[in-house]
Protein backbone atom coordinates (compact mmCIF):
# COMPACT_ATOMS: atom_id res chain seq x y z
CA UNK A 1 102.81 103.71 94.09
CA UNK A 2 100.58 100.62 93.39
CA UNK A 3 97.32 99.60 94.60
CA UNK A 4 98.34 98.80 98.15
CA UNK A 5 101.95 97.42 96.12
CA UNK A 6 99.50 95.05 94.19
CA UNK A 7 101.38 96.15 90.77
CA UNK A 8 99.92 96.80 87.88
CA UNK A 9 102.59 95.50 85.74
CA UNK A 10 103.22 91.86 87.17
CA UNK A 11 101.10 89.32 85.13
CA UNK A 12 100.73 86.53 87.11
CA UNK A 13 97.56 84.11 87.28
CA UNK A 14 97.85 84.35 91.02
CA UNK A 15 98.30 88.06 91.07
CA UNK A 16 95.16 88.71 88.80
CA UNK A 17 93.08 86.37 91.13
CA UNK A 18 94.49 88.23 94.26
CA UNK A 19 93.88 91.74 92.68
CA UNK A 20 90.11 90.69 91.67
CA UNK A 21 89.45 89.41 94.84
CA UNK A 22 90.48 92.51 96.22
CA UNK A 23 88.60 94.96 94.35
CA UNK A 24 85.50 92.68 93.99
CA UNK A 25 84.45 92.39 97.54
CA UNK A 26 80.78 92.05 96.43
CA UNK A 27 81.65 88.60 95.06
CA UNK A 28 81.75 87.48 98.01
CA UNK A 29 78.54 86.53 98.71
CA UNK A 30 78.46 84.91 95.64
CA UNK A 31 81.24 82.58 96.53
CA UNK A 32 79.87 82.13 99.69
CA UNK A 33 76.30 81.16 98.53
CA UNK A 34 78.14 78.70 96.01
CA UNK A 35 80.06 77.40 99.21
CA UNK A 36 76.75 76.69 100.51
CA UNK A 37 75.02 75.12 97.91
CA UNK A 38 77.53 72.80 97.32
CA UNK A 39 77.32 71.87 101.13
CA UNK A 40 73.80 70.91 100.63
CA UNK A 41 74.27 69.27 97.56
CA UNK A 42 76.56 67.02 98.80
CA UNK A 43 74.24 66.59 102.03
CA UNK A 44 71.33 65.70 99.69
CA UNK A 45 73.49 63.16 97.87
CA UNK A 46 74.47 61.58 100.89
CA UNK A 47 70.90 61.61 102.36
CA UNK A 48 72.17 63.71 104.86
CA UNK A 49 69.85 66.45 106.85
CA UNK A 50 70.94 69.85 104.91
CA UNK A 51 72.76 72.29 106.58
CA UNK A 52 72.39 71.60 110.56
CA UNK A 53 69.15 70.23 110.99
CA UNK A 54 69.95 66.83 112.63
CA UNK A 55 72.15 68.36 114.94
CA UNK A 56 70.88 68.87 118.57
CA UNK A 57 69.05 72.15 119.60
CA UNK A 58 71.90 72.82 122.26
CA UNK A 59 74.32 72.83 119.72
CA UNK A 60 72.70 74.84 117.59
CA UNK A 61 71.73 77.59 119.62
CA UNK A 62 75.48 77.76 121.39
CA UNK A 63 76.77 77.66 117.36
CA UNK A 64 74.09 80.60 116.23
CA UNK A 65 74.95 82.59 119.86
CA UNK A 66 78.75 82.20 119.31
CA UNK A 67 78.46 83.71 115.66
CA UNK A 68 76.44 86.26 116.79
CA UNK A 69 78.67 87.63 119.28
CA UNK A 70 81.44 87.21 117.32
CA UNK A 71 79.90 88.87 114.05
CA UNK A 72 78.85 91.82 116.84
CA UNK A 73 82.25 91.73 118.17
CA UNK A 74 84.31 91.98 114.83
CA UNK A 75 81.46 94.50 113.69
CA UNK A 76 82.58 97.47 116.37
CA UNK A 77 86.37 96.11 116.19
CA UNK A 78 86.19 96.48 112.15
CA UNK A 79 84.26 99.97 113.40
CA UNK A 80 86.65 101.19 115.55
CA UNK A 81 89.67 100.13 112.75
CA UNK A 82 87.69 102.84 110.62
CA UNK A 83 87.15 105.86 113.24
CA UNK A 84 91.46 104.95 113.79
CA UNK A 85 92.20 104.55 109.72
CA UNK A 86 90.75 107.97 109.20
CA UNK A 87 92.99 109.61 111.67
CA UNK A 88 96.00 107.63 110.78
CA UNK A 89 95.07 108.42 106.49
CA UNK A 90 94.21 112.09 107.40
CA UNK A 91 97.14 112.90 109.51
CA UNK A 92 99.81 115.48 107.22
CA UNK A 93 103.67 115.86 108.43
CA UNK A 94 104.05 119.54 109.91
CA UNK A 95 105.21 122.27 107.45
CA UNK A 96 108.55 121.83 106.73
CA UNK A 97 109.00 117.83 107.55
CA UNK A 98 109.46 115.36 105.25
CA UNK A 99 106.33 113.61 104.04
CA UNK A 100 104.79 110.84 106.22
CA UNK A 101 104.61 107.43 104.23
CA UNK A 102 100.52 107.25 104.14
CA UNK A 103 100.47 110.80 102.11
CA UNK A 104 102.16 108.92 99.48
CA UNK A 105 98.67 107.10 98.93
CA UNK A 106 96.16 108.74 96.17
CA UNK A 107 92.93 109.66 96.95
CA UNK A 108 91.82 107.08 94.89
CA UNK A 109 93.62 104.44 96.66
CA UNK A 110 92.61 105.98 100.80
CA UNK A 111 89.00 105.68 99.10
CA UNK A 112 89.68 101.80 98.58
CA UNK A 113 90.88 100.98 101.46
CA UNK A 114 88.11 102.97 103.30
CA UNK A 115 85.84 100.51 101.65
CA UNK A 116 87.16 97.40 102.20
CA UNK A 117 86.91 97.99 106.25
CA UNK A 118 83.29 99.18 105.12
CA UNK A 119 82.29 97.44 103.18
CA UNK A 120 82.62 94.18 105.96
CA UNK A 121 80.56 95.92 108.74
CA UNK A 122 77.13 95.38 106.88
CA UNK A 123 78.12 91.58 106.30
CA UNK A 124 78.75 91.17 110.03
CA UNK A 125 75.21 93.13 110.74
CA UNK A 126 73.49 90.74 108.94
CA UNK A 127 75.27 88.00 110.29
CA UNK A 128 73.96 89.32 113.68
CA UNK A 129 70.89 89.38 112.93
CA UNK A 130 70.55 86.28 110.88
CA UNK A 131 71.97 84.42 114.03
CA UNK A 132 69.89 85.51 116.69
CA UNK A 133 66.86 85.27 113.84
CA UNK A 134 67.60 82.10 113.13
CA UNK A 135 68.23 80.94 117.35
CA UNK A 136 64.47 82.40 117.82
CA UNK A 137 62.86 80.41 115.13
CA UNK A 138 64.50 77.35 116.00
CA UNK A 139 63.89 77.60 119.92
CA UNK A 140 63.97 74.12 121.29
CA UNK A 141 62.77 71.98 118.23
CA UNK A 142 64.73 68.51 118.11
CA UNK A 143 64.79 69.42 114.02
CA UNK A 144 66.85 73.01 112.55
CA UNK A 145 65.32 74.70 110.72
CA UNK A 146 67.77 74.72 107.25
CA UNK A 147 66.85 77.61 104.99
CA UNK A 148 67.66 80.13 108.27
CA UNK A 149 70.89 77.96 109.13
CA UNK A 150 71.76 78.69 105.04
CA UNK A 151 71.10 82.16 105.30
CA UNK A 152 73.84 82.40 108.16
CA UNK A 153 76.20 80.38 106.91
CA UNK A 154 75.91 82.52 103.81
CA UNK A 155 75.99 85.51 105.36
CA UNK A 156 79.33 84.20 107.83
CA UNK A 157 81.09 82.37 104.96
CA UNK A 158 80.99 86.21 103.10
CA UNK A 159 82.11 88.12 106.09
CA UNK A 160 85.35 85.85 106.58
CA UNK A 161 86.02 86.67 103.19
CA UNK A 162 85.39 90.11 104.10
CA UNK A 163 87.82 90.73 107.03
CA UNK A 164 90.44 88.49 105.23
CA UNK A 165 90.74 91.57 102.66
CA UNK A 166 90.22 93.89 106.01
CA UNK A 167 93.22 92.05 107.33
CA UNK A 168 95.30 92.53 104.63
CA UNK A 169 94.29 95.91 104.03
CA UNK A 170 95.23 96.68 107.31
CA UNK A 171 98.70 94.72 106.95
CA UNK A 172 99.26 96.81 104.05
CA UNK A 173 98.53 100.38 106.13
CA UNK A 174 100.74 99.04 108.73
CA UNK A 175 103.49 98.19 106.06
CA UNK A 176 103.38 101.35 104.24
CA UNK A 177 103.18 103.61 107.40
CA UNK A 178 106.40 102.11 109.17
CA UNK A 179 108.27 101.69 105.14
């Protein structure tokens, strides 16, 4: 059985890309702090403010609140997956029954997809906090505040990269468990 049927054997430019993207979640702050520069790049060659800072404080603060809750939200949700993956991973057939379609997986492979659901829940933590950081030290100015507002959108652009491969991983679980 293949890496979550990722197989080894196809050769594909899109299948490498896929399979690096899935066992490099760490790059995803990377791509997400490119994502970012490149949105203030272009703001500074437009003569734009950077990041948020010319939008209203109201907006802001429902934006930062909204991605708060949601990064809190999708935190216990992505925790709760976990506590539920472990059972559903750990669970044997009785003696005598035919094997259930999750045994089939390697100990190497329950390990990976342990860690993708893991590895998302700091992202989201520090999207919390980053968020309701970031509302404080703006309060009511008329002006954001932009290096905060980066650090979010860093911080949120890497955790939707994070529960897309939490997503599929769990797509995959699902697949495998009813094949």
């Amino acid at each position: 059985m293949s890496l979550y049927e990722v197989d080894v054997e196809r050769r594909g430019r899109r299948r490498f890309l896929w399979r690096w993207f899935l066992l490099h979640p760490r790059a995803d702050y990377l791509w997400a702090l490119i994502l970012v520069l490149l949105w203030m790049a272009a703001a500074l060659l437009f003569r734009q403010p950077l990041i948020l800072e010319g939008v209203g404080p109201g907006a802001r603060r429902t934006l930062f609140q909204t991605l708060a809750t949601m990064a809190g939200a999708t935190a216990g949700l992505t925790l709760t997956s976990v506590s539920m993956l472990i059972n559903v991973l750990g669970k044997k057939s009785a003696p005598g029954q035919r094997e259930l379609p999750l045994e089939k997986l390697t100990p190497t492979h329950r390990r990976q997809i342990g860690e993708v659901f893991l590895f998302a829940i700091p992202g989201l933590g520090l999207l919390l906090i980053a968020s309701l950081i970031t509302v404080v030290l703006e309060g009511d100015e008329s002006r954001g505040l932009w290096i905060p507002e980066a650090v979010v959108f860093v911080f949120a652009f890497a955790s939707a990269l994070a529960l897309l491969r939490v997503a599929w991983a769990l797509r995959r679980v699902l697949a495998i468990a009813t094949g």
